[in-house]
PDB file of N, CA and C in Angstrom:
ATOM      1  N   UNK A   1     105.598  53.664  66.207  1.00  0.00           N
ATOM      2  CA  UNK A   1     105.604  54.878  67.020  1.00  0.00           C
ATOM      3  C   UNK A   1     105.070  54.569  68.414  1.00  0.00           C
ATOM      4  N   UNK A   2     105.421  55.118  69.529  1.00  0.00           N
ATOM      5  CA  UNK A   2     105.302  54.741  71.000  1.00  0.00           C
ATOM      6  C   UNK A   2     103.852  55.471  71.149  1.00  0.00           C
ATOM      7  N   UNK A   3     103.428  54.973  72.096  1.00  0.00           N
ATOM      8  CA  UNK A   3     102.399  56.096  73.094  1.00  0.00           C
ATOM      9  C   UNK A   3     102.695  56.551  73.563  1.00  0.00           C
ATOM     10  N   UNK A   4     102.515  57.939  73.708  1.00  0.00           N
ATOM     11  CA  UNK A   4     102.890  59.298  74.569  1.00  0.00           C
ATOM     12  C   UNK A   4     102.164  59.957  75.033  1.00  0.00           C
ATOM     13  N   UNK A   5     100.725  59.205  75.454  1.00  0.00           N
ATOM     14  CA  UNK A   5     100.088  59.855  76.307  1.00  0.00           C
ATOM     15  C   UNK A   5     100.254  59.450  77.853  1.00  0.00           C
ATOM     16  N   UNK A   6      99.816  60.604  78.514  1.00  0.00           N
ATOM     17  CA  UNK A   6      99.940  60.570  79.515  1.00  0.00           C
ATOM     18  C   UNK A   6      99.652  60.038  80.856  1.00  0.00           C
ATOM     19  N   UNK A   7      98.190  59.545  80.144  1.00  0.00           N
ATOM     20  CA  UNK A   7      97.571  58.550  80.705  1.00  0.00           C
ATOM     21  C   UNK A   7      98.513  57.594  81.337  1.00  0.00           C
ATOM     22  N   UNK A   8      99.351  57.138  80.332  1.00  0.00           N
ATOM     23  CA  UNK A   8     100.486  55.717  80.716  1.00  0.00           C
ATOM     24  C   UNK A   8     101.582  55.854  81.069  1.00  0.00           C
ATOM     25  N   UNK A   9     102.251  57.270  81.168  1.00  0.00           N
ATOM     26  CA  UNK A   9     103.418  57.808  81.415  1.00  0.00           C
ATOM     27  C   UNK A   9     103.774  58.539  82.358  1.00  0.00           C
ATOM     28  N   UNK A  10     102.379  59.294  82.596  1.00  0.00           N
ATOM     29  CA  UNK A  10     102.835  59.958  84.239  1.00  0.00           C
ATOM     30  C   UNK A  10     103.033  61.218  83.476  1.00  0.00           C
ATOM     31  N   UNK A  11     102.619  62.546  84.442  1.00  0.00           N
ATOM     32  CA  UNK A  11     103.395  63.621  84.415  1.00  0.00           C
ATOM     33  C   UNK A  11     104.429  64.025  83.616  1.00  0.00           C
ATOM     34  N   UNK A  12     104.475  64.698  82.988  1.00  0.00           N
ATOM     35  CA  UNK A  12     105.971  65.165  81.815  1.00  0.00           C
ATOM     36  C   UNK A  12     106.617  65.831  83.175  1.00  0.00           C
ATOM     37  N   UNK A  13     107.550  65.925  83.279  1.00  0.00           N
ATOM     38  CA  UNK A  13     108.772  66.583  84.179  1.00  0.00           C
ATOM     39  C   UNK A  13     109.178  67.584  83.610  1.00  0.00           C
ATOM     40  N   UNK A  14     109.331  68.906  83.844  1.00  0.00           N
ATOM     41  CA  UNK A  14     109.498  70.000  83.350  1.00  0.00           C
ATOM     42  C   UNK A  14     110.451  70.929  83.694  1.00  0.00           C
ATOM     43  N   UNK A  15     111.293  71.008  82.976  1.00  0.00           N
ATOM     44  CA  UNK A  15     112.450  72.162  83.233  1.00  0.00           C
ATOM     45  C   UNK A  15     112.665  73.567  83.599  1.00  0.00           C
ATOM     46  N   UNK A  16     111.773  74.106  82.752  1.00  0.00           N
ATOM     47  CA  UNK A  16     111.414  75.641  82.997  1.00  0.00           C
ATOM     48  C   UNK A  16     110.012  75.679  82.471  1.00  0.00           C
ATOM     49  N   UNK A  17     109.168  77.030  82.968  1.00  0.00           N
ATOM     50  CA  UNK A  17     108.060  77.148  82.771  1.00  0.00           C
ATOM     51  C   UNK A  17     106.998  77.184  83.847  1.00  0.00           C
ATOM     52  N   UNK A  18     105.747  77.236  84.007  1.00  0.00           N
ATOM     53  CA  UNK A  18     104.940  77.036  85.118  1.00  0.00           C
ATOM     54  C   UNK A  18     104.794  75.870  85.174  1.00  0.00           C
ATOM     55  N   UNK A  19     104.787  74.586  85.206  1.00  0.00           N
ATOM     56  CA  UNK A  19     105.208  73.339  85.006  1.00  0.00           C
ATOM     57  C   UNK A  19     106.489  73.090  85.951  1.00  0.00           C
ATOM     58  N   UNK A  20     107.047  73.950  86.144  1.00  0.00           N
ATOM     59  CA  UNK A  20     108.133  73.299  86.808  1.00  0.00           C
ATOM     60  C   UNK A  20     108.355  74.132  88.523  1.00  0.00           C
ATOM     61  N   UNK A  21     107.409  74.841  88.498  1.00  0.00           N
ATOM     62  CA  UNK A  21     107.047  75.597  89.752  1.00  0.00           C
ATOM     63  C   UNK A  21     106.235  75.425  90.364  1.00  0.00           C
ATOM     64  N   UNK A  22     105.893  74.750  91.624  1.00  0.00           N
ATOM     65  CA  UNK A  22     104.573  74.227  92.252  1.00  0.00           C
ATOM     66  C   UNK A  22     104.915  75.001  93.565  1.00  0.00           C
ATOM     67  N   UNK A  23     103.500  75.166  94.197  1.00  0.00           N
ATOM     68  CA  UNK A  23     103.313  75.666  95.954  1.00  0.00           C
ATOM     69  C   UNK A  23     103.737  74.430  96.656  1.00  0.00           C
ATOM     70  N   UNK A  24     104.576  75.448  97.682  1.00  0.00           N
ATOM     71  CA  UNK A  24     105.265  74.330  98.935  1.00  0.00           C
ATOM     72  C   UNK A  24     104.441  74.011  99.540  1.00  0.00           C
ATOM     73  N   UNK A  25     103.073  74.388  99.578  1.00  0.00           N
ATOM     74  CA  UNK A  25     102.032  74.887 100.783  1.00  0.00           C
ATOM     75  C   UNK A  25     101.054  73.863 100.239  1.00  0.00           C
ATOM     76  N   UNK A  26     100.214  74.285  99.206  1.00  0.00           N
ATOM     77  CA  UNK A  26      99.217  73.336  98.448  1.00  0.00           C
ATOM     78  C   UNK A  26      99.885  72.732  96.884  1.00  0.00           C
ATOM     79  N   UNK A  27     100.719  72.855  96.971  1.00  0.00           N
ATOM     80  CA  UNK A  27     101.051  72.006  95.516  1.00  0.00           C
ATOM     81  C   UNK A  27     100.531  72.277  94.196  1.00  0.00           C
ATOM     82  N   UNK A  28      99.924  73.782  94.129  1.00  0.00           N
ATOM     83  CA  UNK A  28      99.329  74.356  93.170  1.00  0.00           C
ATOM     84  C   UNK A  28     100.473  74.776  91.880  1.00  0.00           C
ATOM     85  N   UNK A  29     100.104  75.127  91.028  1.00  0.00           N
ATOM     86  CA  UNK A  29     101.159  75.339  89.926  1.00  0.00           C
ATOM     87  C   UNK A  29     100.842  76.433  89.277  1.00  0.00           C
ATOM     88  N   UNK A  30      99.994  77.221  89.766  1.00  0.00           N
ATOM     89  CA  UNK A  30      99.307  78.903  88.986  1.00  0.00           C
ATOM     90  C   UNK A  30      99.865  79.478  89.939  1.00  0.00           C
ATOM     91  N   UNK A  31     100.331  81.118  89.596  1.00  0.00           N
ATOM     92  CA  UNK A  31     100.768  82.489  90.173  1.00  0.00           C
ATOM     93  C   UNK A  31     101.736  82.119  91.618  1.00  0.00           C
ATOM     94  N   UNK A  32     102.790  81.387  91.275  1.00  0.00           N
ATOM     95  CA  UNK A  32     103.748  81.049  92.315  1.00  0.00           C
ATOM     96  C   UNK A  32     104.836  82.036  92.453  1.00  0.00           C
ATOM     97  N   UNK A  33     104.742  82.936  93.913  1.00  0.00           N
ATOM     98  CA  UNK A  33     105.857  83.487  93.985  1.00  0.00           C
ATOM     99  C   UNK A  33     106.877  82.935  94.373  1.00  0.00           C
ATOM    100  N   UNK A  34     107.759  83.968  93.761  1.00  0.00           N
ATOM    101  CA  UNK A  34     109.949  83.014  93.477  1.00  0.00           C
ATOM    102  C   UNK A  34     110.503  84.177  94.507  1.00  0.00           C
ATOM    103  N   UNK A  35     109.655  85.357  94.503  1.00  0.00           N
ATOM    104  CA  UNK A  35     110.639  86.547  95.041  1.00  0.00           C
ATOM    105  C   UNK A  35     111.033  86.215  96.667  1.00  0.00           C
ATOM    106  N   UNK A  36     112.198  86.042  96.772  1.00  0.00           N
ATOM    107  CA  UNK A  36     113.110  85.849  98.170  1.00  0.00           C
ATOM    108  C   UNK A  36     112.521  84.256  98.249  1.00  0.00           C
ATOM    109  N   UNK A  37     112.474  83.375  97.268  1.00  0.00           N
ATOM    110  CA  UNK A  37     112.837  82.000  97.560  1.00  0.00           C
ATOM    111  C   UNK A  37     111.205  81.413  98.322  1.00  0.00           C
ATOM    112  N   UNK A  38     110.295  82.160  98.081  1.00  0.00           N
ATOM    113  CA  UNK A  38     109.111  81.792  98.711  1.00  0.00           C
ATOM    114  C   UNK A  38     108.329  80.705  98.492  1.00  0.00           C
ATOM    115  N   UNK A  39     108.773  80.755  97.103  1.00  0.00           N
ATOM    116  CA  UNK A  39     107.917  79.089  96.479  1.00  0.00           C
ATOM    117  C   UNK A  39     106.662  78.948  96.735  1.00  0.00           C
ATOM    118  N   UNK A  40     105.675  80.195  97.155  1.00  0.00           N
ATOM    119  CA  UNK A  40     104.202  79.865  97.670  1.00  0.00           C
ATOM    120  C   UNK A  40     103.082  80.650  96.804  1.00  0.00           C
ATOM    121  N   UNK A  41     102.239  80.105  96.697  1.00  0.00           N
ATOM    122  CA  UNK A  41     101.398  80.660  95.337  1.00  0.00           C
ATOM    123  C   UNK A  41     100.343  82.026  95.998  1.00  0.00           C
ATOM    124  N   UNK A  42      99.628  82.709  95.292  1.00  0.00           N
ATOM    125  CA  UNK A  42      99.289  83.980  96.097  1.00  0.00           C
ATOM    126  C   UNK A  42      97.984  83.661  96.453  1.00  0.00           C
ATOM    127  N   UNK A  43      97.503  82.567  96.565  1.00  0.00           N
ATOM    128  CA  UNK A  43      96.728  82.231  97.548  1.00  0.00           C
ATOM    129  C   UNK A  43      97.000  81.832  99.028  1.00  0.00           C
ATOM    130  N   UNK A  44      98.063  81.218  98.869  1.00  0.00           N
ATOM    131  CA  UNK A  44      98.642  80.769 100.264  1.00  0.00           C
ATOM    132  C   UNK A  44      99.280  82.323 100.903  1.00  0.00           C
ATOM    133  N   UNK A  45      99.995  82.707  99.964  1.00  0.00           N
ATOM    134  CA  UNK A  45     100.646  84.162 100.739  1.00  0.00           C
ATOM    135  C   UNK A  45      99.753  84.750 101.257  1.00  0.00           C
ATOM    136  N   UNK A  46      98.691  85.108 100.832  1.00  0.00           N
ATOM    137  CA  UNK A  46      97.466  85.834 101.600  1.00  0.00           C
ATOM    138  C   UNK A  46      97.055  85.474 102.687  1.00  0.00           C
ATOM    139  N   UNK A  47      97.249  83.946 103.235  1.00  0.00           N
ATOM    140  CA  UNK A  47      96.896  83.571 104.099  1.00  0.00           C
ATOM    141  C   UNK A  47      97.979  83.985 105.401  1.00  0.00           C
ATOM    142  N   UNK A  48      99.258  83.625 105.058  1.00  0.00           N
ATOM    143  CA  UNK A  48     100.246  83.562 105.639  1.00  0.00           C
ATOM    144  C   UNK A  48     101.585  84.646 105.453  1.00  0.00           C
ATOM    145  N   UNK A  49     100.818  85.594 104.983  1.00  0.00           N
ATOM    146  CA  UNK A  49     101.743  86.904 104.607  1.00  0.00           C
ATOM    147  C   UNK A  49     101.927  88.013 106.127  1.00  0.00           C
ATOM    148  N   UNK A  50     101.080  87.666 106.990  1.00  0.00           N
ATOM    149  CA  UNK A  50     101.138  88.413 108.391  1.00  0.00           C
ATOM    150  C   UNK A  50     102.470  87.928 109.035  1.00  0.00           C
ATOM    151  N   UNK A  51     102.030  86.801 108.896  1.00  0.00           N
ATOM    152  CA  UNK A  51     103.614  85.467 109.623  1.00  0.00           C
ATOM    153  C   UNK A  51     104.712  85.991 109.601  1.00  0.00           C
ATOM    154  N   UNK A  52     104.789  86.041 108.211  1.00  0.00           N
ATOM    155  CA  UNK A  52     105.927  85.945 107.605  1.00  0.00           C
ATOM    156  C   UNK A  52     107.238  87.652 107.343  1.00  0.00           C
ATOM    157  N   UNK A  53     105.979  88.303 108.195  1.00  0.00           N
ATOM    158  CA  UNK A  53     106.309  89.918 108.649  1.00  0.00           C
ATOM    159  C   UNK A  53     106.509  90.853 107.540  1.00  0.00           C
ATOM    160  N   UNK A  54     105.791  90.278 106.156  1.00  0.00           N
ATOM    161  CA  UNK A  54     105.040  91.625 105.587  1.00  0.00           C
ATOM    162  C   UNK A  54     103.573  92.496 105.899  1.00  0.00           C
ATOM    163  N   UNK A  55     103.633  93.801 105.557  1.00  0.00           N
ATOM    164  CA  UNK A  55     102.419  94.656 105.813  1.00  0.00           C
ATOM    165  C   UNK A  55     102.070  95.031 104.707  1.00  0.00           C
ATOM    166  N   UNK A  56     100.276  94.950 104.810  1.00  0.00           N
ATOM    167  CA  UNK A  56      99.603  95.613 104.069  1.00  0.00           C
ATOM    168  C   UNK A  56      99.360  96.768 104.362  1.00  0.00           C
ATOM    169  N   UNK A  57     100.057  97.369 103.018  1.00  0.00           N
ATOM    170  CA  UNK A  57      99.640  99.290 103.253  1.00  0.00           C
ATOM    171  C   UNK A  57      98.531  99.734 103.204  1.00  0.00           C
ATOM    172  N   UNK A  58      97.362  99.177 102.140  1.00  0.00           N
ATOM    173  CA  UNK A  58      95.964  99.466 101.950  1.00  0.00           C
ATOM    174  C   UNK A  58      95.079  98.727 102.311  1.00  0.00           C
TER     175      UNK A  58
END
């Protein structure tokens, strides 16, 4: 039987899932928005959500 840890193999490559969605911005892989192709996680949007010519209502 092979080794399949990861240690020696690198990263699993991932098809679907959060695994397969990373920030364009920081390369993060938690709470990544997809809506209109944004690819940026909602830490970065917060930063850069003025830019990008949305408004906060509250």
């Amino acid at each position: 039987m092979k080794d399949r840890s990861y240690k020696y193999t690198g990263r699993k490559e991932h098809k679907f899932g959060k695994g397969s969605r990373w920030c364009k911005r920081c390369g993060d892989y938690t709470a990544v928005i997809q809506k209109y192709h944004l690819n940026i996680c909602r830490r970065c949007f917060r930063e850069v959500a003025n830019s990008l010519g949305f408004a906060k209502y509250r």
